[in-house]
N, C-alpha and C. Protein backbone atom coordinates (compact mmCIF):
# COMPACT_ATOMS: atom_id res chain seq x y z
N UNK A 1 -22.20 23.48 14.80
CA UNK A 1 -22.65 22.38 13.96
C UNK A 1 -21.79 22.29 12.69
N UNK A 2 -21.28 23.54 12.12
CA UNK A 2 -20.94 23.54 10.63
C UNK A 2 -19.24 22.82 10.94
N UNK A 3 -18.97 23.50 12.14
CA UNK A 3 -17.37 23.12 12.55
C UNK A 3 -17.11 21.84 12.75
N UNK A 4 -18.09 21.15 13.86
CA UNK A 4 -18.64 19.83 13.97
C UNK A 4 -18.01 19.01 12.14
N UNK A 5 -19.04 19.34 11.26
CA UNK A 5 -19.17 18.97 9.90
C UNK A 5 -17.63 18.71 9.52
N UNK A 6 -17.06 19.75 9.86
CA UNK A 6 -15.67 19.99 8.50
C UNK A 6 -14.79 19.28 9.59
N UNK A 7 -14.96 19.04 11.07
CA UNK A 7 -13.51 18.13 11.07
C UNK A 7 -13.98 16.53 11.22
N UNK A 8 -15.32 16.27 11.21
CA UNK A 8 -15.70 15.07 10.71
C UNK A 8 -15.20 14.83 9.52
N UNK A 9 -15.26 15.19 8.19
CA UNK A 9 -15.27 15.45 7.07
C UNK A 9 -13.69 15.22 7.17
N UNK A 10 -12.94 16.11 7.58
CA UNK A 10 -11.61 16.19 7.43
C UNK A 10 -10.44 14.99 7.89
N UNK A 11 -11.56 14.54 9.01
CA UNK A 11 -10.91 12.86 9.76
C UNK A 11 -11.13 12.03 8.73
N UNK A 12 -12.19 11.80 7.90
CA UNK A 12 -12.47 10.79 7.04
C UNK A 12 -11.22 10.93 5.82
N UNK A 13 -11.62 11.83 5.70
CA UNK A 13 -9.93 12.39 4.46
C UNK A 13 -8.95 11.86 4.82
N UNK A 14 -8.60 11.84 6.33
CA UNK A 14 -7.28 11.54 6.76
C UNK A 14 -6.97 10.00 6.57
N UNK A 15 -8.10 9.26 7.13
CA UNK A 15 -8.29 8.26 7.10
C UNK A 15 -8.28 7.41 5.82
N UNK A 16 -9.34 8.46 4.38
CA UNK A 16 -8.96 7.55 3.29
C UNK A 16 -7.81 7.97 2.97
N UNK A 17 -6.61 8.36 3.04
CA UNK A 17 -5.68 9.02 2.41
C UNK A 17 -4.79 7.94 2.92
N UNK A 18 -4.63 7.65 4.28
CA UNK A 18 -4.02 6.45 4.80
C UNK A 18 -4.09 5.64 4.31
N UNK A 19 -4.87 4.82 4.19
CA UNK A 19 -5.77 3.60 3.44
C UNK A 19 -5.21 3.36 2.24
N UNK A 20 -5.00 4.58 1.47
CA UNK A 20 -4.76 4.42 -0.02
C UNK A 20 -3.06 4.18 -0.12
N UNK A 21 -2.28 5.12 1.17
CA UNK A 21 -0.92 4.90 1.12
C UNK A 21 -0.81 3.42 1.39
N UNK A 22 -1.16 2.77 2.75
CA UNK A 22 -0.99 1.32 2.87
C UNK A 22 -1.76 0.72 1.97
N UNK A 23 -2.53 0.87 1.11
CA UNK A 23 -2.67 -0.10 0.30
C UNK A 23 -1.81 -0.03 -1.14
N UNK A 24 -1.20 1.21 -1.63
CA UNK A 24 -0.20 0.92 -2.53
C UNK A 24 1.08 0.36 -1.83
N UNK A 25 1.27 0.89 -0.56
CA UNK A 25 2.36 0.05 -0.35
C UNK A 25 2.30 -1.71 -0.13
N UNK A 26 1.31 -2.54 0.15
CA UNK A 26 1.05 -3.65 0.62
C UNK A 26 1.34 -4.19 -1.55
N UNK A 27 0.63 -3.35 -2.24
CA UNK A 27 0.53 -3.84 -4.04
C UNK A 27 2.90 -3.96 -3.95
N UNK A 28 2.80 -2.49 -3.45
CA UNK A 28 4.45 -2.43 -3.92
C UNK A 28 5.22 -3.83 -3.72
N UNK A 29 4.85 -3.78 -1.96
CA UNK A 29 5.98 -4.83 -1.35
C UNK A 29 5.66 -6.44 -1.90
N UNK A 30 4.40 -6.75 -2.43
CA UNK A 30 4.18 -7.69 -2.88
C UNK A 30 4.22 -8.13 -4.33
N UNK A 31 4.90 -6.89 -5.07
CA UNK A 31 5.56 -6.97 -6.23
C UNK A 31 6.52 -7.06 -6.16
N UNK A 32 7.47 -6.40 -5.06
CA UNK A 32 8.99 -6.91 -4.94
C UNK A 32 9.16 -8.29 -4.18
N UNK A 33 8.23 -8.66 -3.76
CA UNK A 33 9.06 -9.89 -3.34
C UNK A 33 8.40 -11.04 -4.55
N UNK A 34 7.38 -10.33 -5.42
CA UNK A 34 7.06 -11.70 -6.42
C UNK A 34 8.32 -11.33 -7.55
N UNK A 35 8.84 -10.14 -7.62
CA UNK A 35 10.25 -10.59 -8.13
C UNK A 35 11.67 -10.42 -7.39
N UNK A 36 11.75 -11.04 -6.19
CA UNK A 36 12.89 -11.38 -5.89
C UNK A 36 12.77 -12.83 -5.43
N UNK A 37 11.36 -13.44 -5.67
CA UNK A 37 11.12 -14.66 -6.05
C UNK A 37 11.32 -15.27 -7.36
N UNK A 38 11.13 -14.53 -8.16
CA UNK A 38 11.11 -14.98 -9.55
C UNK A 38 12.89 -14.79 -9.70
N UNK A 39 13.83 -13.77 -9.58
CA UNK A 39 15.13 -13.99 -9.45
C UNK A 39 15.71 -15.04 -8.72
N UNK A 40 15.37 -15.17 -7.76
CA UNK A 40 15.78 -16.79 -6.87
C UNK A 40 15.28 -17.73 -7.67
N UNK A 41 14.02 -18.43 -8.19
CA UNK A 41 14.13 -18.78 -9.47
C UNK A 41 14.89 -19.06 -10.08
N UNK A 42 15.27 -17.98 -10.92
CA UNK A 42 16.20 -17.59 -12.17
C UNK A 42 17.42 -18.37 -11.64
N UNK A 43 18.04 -17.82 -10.82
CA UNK A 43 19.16 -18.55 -10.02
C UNK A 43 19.17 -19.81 -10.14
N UNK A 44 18.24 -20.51 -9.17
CA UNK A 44 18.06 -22.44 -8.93
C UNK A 44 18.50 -22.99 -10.05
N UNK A 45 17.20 -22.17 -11.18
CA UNK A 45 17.29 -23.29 -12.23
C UNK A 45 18.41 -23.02 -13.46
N UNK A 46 19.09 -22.02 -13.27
CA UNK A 46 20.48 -21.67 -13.83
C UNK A 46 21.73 -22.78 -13.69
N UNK A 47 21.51 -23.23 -12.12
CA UNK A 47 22.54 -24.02 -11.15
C UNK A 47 22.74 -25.32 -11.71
């Protein structure tokens, strides 16, 4: 039962730990492309 416990316990860990990587990465990649939007931008209205 107790063993049961700790790799229940230990899947959930795995699981939020995932979660937290893809969700900083989804913040990252959607900061780089709101500035390599904002540089294309910069560009156009330079032209």
């Amino acid at each position: 039962m107790v063993n049961e416990g700790k790799r229940i316990r230990r899947q959930i860990g795995k699981e939020l730990v995932n979660n937290r990587l893809i969700f900083w990465f989804l913040r990252f990649q959607s900061i780089i492309s709101a500035f390599v939007t904002a540089k294309m931008y910069l560009k156009f209205f330079k032209l």
